[in-house]
Protein backbone atom coordinates (compact mmCIF):
# COMPACT_ATOMS: atom_id res chain seq x y z
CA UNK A 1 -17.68 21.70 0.15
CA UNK A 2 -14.25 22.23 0.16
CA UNK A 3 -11.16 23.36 -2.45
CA UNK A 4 -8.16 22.70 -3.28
CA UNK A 5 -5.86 23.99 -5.23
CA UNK A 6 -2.99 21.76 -6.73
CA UNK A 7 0.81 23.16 -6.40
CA UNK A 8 2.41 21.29 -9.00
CA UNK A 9 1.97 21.92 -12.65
CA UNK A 10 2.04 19.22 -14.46
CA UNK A 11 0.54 17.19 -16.93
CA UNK A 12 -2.77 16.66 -14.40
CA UNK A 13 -3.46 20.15 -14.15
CA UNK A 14 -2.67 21.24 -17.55
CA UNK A 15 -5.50 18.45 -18.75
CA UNK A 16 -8.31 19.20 -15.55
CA UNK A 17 -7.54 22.91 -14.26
CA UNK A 18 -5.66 23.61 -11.17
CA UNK A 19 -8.68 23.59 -8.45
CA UNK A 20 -10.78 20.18 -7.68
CA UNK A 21 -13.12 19.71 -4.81
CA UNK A 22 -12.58 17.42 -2.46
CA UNK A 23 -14.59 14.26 -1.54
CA UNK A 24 -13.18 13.09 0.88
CA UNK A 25 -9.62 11.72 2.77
CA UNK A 26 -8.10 8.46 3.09
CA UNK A 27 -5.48 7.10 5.11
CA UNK A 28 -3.47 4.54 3.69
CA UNK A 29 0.05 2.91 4.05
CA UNK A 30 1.64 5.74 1.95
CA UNK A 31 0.10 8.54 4.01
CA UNK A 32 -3.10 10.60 3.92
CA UNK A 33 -4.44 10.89 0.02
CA UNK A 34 -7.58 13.37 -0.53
CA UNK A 35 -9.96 11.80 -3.29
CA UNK A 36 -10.90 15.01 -5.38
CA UNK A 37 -13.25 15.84 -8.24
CA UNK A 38 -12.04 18.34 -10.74
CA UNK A 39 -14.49 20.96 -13.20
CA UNK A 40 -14.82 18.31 -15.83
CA UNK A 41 -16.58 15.31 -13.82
CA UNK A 42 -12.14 13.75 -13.68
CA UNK A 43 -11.47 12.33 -10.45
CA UNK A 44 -8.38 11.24 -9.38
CA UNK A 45 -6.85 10.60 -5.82
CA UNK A 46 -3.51 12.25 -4.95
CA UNK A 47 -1.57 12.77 -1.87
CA UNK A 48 -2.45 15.46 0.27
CA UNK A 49 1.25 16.64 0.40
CA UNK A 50 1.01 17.70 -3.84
CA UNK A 51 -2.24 20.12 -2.43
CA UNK A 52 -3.21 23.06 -0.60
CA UNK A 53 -6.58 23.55 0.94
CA UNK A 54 -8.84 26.47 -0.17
CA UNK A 55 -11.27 27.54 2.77
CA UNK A 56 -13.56 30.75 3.28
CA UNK A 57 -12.33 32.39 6.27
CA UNK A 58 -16.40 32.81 7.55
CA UNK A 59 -16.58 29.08 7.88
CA UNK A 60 -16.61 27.44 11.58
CA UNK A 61 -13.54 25.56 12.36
CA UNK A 62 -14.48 21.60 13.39
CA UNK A 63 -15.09 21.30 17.43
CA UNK A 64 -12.69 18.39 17.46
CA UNK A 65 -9.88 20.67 15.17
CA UNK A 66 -6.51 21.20 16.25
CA UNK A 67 -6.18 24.58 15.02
């Protein structure tokens, strides 16, 4: 499971919190969006440029990763 936490306050994260999980990402004509899932069942898909990614630094980096 991942995290994310969003950068922008606004009315989204004044309504469903600030941190969401994320499902999954999709990679459209407008760029990449991540679909995410916030505390209170909302889920909502934004682009990955309004979020940052929350990961535990014990957690194995993909094979196929570029970083």
């Amino acid at each position: 499971m991942r995290v994310c936490k969003l950068g922008k306050t606004d009315e989204l994260v004044e309504k469903h919190g600030r941190y969401a999980e994320v499902l999954g990402l999709i990679d459209s004509p407008s760029g990449v969006q991540a679909r995410l899932k916030f505390g209170d069942g909302h889920r909502q898909t934004l682009p990955v440029r309004r979020i940052r990614m929350l990961q535990k630094e014990g957690i194995p980096h993909s094979k196929d990763g570029w970083f």
